[in-house]
N, C-alpha and C. Protein backbone atom coordinates (compact mmCIF):
# COMPACT_ATOMS: atom_id res chain seq x y z
N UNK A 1 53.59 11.82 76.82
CA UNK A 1 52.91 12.26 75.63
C UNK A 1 51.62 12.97 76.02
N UNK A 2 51.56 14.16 75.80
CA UNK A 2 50.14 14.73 75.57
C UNK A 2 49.19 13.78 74.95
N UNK A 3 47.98 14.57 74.93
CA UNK A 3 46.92 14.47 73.88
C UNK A 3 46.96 14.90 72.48
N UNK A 4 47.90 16.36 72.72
CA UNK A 4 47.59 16.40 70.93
C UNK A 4 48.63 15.59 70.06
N UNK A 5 49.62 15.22 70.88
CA UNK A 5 50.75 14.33 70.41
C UNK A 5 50.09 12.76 69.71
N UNK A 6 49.17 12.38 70.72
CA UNK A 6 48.62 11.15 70.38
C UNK A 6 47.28 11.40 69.47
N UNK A 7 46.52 12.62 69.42
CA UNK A 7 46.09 12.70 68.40
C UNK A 7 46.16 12.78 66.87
N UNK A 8 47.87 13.51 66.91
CA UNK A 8 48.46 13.61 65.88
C UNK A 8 48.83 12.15 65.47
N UNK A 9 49.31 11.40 66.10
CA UNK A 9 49.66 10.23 65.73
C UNK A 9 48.24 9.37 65.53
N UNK A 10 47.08 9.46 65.74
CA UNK A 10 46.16 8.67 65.22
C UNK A 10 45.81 9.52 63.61
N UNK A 11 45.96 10.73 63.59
CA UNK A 11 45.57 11.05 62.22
C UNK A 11 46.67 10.61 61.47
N UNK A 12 47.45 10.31 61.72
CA UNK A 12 48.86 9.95 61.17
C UNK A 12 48.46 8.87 60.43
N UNK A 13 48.39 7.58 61.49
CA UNK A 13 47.80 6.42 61.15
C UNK A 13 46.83 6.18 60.40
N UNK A 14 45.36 7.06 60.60
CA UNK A 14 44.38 6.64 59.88
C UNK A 14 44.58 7.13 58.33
N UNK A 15 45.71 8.29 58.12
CA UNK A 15 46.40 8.64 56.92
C UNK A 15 46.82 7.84 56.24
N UNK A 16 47.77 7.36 56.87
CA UNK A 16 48.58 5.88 56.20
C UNK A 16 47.67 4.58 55.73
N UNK A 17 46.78 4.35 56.16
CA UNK A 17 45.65 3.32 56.19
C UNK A 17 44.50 4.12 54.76
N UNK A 18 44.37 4.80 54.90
CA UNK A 18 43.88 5.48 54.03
C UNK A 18 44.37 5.57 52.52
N UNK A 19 45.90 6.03 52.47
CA UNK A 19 46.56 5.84 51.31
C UNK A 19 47.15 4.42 50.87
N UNK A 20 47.13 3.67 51.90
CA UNK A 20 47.65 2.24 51.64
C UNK A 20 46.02 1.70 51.26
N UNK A 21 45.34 1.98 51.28
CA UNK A 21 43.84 1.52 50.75
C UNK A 21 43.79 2.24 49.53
N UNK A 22 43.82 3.38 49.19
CA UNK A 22 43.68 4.16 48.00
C UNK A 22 44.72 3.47 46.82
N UNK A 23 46.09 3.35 47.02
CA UNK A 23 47.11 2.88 46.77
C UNK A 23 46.74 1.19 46.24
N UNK A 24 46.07 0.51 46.95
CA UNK A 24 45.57 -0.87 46.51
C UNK A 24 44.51 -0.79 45.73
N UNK A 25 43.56 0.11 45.78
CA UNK A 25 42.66 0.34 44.72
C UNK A 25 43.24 0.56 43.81
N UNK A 26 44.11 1.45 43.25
CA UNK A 26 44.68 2.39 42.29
C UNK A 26 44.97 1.23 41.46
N UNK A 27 46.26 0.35 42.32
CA UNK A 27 46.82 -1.10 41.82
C UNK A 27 45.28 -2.06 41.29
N UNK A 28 44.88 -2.33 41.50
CA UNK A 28 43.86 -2.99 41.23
C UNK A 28 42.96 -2.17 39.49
N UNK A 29 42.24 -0.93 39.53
CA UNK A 29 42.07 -0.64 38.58
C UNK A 29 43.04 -0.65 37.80
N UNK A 30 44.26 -0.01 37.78
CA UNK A 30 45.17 -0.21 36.90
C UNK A 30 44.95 -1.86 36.06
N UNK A 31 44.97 -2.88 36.89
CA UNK A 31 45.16 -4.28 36.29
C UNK A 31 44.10 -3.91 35.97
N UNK A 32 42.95 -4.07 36.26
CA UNK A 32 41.53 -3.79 34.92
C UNK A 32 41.38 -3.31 33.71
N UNK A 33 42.07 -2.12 33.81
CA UNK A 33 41.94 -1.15 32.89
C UNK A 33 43.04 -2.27 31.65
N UNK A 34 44.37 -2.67 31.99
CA UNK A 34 45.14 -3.37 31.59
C UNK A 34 44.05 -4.22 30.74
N UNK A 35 43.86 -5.19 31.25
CA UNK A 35 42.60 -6.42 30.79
C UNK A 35 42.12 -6.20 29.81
N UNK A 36 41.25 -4.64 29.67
CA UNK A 36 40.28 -4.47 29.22
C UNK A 36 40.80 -3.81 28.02
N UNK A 37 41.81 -3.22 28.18
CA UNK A 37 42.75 -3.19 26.64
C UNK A 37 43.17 -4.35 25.82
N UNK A 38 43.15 -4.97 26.65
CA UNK A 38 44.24 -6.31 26.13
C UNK A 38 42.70 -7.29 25.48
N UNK A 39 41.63 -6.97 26.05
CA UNK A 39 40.21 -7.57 25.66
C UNK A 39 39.75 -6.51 24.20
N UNK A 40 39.88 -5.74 24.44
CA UNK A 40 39.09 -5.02 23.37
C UNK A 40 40.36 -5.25 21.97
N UNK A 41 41.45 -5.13 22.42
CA UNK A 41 42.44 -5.66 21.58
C UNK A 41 41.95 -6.83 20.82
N UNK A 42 42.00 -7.50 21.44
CA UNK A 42 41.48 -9.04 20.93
C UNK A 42 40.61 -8.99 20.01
N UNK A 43 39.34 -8.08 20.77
CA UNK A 43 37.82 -8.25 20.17
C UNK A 43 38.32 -7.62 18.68
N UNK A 44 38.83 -6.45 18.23
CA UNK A 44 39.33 -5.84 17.09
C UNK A 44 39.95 -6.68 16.69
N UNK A 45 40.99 -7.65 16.87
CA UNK A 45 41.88 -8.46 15.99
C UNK A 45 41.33 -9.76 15.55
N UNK A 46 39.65 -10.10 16.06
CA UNK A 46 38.86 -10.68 16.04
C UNK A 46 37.98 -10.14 14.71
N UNK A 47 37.44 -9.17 14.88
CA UNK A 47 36.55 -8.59 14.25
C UNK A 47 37.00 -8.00 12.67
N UNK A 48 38.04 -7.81 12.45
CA UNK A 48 38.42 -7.06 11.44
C UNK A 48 38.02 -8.39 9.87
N UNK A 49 39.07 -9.17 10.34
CA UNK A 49 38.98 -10.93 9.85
C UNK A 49 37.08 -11.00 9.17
N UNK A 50 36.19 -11.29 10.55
CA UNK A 50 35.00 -10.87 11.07
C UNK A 50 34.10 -9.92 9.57
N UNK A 51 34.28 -9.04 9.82
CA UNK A 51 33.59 -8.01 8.95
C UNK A 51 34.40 -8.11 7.43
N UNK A 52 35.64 -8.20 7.10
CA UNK A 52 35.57 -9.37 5.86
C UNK A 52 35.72 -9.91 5.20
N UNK A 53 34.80 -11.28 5.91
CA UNK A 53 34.12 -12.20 5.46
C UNK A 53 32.86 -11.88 5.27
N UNK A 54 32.40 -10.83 5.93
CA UNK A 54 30.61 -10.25 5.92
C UNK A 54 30.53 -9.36 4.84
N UNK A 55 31.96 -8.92 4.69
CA UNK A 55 31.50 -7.93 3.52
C UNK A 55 31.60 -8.56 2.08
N UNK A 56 32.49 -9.61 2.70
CA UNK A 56 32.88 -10.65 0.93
C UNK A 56 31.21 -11.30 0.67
N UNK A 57 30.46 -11.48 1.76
CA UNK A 57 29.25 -12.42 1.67
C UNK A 57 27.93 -11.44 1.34
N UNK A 58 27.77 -10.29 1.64
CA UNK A 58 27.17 -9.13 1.07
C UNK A 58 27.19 -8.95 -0.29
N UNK A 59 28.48 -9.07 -0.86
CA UNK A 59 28.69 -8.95 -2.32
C UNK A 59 28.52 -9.68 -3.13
N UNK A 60 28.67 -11.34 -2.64
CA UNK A 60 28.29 -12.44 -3.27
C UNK A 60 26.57 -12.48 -3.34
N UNK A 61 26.14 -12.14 -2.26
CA UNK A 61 24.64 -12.31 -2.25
C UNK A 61 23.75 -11.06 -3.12
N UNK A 62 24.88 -10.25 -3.40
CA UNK A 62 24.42 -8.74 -4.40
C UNK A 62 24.22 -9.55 -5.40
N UNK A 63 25.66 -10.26 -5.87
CA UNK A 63 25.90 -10.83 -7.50
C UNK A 63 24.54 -12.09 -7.58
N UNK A 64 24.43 -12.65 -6.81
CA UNK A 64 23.36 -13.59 -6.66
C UNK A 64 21.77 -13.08 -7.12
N UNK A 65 21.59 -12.26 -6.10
CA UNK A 65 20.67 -11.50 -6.10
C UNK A 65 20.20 -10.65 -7.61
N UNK A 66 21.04 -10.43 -8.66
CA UNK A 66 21.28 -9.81 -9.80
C UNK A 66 21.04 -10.93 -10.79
N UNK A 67 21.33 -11.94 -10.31
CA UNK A 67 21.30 -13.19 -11.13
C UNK A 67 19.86 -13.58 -11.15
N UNK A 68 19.21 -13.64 -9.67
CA UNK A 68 17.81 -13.93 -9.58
C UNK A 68 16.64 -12.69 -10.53
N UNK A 69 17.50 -11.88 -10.52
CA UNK A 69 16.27 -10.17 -11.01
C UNK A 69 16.65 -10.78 -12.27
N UNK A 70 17.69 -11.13 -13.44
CA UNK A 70 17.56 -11.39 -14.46
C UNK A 70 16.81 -12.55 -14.85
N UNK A 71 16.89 -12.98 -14.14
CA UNK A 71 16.27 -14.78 -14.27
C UNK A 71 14.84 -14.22 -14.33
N UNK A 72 13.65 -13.60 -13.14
CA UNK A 72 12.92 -13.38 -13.12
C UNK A 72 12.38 -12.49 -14.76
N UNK A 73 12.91 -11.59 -14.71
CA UNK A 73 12.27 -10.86 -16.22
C UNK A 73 12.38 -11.95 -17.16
N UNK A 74 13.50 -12.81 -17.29
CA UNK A 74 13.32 -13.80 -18.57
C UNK A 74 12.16 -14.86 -18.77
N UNK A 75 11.81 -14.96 -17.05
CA UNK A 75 10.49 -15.27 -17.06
C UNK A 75 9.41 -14.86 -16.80
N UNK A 76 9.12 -13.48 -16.65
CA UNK A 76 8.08 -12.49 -16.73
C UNK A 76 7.97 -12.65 -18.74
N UNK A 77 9.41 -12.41 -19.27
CA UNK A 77 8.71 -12.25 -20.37
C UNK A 77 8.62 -13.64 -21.32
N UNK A 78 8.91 -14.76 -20.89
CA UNK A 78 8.53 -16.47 -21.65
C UNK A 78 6.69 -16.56 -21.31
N UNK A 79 6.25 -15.86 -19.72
CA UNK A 79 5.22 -15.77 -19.23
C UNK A 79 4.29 -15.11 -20.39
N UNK A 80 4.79 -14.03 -20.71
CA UNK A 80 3.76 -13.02 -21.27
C UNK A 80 3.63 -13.84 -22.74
N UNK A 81 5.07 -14.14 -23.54
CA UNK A 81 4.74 -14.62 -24.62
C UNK A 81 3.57 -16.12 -24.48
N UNK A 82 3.89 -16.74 -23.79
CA UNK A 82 2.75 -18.01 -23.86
C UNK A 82 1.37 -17.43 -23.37
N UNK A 83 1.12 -16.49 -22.48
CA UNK A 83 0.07 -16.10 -22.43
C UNK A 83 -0.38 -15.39 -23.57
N UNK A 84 0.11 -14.86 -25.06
CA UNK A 84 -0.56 -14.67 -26.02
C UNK A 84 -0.46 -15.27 -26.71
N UNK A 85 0.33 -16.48 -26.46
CA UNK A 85 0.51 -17.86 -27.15
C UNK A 85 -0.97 -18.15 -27.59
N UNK A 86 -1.23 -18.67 -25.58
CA UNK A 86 -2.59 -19.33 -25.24
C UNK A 86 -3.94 -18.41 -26.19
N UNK A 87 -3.62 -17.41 -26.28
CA UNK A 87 -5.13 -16.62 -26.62
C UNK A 87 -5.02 -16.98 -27.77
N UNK A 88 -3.95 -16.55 -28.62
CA UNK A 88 -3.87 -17.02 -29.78
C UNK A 88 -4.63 -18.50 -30.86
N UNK A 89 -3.70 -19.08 -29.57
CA UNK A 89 -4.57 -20.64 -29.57
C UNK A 89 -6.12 -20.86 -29.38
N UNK A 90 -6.52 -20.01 -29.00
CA UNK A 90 -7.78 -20.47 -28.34
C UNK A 90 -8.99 -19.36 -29.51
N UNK A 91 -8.20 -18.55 -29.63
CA UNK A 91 -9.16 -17.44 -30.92
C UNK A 91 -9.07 -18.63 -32.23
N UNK A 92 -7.95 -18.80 -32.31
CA UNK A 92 -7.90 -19.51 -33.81
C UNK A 92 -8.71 -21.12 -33.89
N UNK A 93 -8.11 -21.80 -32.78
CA UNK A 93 -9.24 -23.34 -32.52
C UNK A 93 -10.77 -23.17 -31.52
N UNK A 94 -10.34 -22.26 -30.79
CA UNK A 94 -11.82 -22.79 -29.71
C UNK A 94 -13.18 -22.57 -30.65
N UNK A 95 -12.74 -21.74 -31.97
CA UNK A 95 -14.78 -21.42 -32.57
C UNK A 95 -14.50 -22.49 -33.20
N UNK A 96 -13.73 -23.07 -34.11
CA UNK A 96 -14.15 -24.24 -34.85
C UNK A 96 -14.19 -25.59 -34.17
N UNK A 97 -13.61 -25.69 -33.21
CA UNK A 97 -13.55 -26.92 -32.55
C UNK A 97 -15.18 -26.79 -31.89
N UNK A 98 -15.81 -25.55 -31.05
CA UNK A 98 -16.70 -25.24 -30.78
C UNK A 98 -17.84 -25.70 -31.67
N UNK A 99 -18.13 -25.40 -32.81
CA UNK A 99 -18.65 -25.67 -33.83
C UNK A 99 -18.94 -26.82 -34.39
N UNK A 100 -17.72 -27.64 -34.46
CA UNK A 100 -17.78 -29.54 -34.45
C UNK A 100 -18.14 -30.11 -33.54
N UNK A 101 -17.83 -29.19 -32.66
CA UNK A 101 -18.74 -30.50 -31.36
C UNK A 101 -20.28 -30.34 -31.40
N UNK A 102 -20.77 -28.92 -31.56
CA UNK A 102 -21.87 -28.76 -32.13
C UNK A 102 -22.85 -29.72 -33.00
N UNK A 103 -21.70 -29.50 -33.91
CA UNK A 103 -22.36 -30.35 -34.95
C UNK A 103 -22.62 -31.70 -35.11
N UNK A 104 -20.93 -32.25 -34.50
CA UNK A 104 -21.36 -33.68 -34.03
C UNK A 104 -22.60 -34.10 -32.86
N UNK A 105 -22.96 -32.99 -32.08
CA UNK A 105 -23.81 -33.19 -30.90
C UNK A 105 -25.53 -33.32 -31.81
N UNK A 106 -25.51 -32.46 -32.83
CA UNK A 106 -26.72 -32.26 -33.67
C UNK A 106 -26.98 -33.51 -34.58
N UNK A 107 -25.69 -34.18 -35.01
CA UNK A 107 -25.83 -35.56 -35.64
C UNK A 107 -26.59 -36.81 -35.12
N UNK A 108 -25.87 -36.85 -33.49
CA UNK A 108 -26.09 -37.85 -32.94
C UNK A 108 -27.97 -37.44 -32.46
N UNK A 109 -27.91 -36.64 -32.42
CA UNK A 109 -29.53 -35.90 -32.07
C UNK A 109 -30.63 -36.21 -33.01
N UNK A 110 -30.02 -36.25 -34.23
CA UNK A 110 -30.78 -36.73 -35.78
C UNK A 110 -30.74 -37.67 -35.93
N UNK A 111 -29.62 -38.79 -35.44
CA UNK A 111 -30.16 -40.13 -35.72
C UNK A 111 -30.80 -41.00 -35.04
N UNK A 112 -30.73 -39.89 -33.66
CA UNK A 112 -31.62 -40.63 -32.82
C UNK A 112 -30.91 -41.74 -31.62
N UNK A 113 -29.56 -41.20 -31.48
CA UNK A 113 -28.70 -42.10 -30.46
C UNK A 113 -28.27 -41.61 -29.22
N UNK A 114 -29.48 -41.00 -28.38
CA UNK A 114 -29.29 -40.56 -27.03
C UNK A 114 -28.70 -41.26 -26.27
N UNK A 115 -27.81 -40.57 -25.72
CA UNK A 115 -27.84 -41.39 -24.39
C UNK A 115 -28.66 -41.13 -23.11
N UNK A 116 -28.45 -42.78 -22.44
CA UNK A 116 -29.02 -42.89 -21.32
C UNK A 116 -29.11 -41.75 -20.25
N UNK A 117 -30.10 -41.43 -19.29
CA UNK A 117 -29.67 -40.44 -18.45
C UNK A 117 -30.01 -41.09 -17.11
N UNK A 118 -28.65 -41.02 -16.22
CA UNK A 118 -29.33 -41.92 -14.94
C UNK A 118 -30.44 -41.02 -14.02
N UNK A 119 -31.40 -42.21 -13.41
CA UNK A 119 -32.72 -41.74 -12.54
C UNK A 119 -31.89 -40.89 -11.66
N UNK A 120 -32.76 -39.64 -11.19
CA UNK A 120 -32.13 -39.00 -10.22
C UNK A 120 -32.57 -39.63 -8.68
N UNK A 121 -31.30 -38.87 -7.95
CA UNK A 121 -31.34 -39.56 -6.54
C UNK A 121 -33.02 -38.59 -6.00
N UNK A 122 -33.51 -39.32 -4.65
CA UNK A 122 -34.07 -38.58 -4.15
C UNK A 122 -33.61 -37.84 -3.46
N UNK A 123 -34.64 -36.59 -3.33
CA UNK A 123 -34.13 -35.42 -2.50
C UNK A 123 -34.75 -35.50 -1.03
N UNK A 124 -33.31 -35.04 -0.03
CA UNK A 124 -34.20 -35.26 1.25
C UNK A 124 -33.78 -33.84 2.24
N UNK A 125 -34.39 -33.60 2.66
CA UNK A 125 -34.09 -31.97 3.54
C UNK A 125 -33.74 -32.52 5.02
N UNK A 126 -32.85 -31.48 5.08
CA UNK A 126 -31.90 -32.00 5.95
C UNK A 126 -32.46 -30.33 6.92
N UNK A 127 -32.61 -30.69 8.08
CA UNK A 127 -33.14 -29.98 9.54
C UNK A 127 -31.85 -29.90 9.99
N UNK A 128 -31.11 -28.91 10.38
CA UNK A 128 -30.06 -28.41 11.55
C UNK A 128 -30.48 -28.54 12.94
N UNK A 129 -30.04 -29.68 13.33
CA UNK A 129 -30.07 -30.13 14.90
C UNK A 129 -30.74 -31.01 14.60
N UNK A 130 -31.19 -32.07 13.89
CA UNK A 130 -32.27 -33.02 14.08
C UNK A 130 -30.98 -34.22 13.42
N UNK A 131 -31.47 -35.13 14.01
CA UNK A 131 -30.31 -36.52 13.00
C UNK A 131 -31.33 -37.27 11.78
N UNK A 132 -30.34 -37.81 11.25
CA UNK A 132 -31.57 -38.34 10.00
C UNK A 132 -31.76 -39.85 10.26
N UNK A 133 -33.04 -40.43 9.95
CA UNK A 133 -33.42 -41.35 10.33
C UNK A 133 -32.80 -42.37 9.69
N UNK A 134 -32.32 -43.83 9.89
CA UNK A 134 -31.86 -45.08 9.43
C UNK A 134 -32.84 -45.23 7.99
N UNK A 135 -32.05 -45.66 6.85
CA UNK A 135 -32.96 -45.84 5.65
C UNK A 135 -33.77 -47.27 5.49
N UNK A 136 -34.82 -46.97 5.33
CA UNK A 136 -36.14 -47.89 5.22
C UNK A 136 -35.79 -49.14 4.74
N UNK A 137 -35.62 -50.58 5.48
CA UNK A 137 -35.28 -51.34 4.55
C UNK A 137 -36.52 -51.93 3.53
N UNK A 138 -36.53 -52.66 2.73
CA UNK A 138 -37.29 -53.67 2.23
C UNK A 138 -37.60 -54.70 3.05
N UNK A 139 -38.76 -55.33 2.51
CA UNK A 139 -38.43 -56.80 3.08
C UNK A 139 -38.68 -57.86 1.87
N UNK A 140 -37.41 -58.72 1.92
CA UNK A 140 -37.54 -59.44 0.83
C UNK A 140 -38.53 -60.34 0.77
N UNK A 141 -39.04 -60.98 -0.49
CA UNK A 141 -40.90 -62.33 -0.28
C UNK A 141 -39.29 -63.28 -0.59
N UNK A 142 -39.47 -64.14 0.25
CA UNK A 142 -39.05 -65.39 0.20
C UNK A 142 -39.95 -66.38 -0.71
């Protein structure tokens, strides 16, 4: 055998090694690619179910939500009516009731039946950063 004979036969070889490597890759992605159909498959036969139930729960929470906006105005407007309830109330009783207490206050003033007013406390000034001193006792006469 020559040289180029045995060269030919190493490119030969490293050919064959080459495509028997390419060839096992090929096999290999193939099964991936497989998988990953057979996964995303899933994930869709998963998801469909999935979205609805999300869309049935969207719609329930619309109808809900419609229920709460009516509810609210019925009490925006029970709100407004008692608030001119209240004024109402208060224009028509607060001057005369105002007025009797008045008057009862002017009675008791005329006949002369004050009441008591308690002594006021003493006043003591209070210094920021200083503590206040223990209060003075007495001493009792035995």
């Amino acid at each position: 055998m020559s040289g180029g004979e045995v060269a030919g036969i190493l490119v030969a070889v490293f050919w064959a090694i080459l495509v028997s490597f390419l060839a096992v890759v090929l096999v290999r992605l193939a099964q991936t690619l497989k998988a990953a159909t057979r996964l995303v498959a899933d994930v869709t036969d998963q998801a469909v179910p999935l979205l609805a139930d999300a869309s049935t729960t969207v719609r329930s929470a619309r109808t809900q939500l419609d229920k709460v906006d009516a509810i609210t105005s019925d009490v925006q407007e029970v709100t407004s009516n008692a608030s001119a309830l209240s004024s109402t109330v208060a224009s028509a009783f607060g001057g005369p009731l105002v007025k009797v207490a008045a008057f009862g206050y002017g009675v008791r003033r005329a006949l002369g039946r004050t009441e008591e007013v308690p002594p006021k406390a003493s006043r003591r000034t209070v210094i920021v950063g200083r503590t206040v001193p223990p209060a003075r006792r007495r001493k009792q006469k035995d």
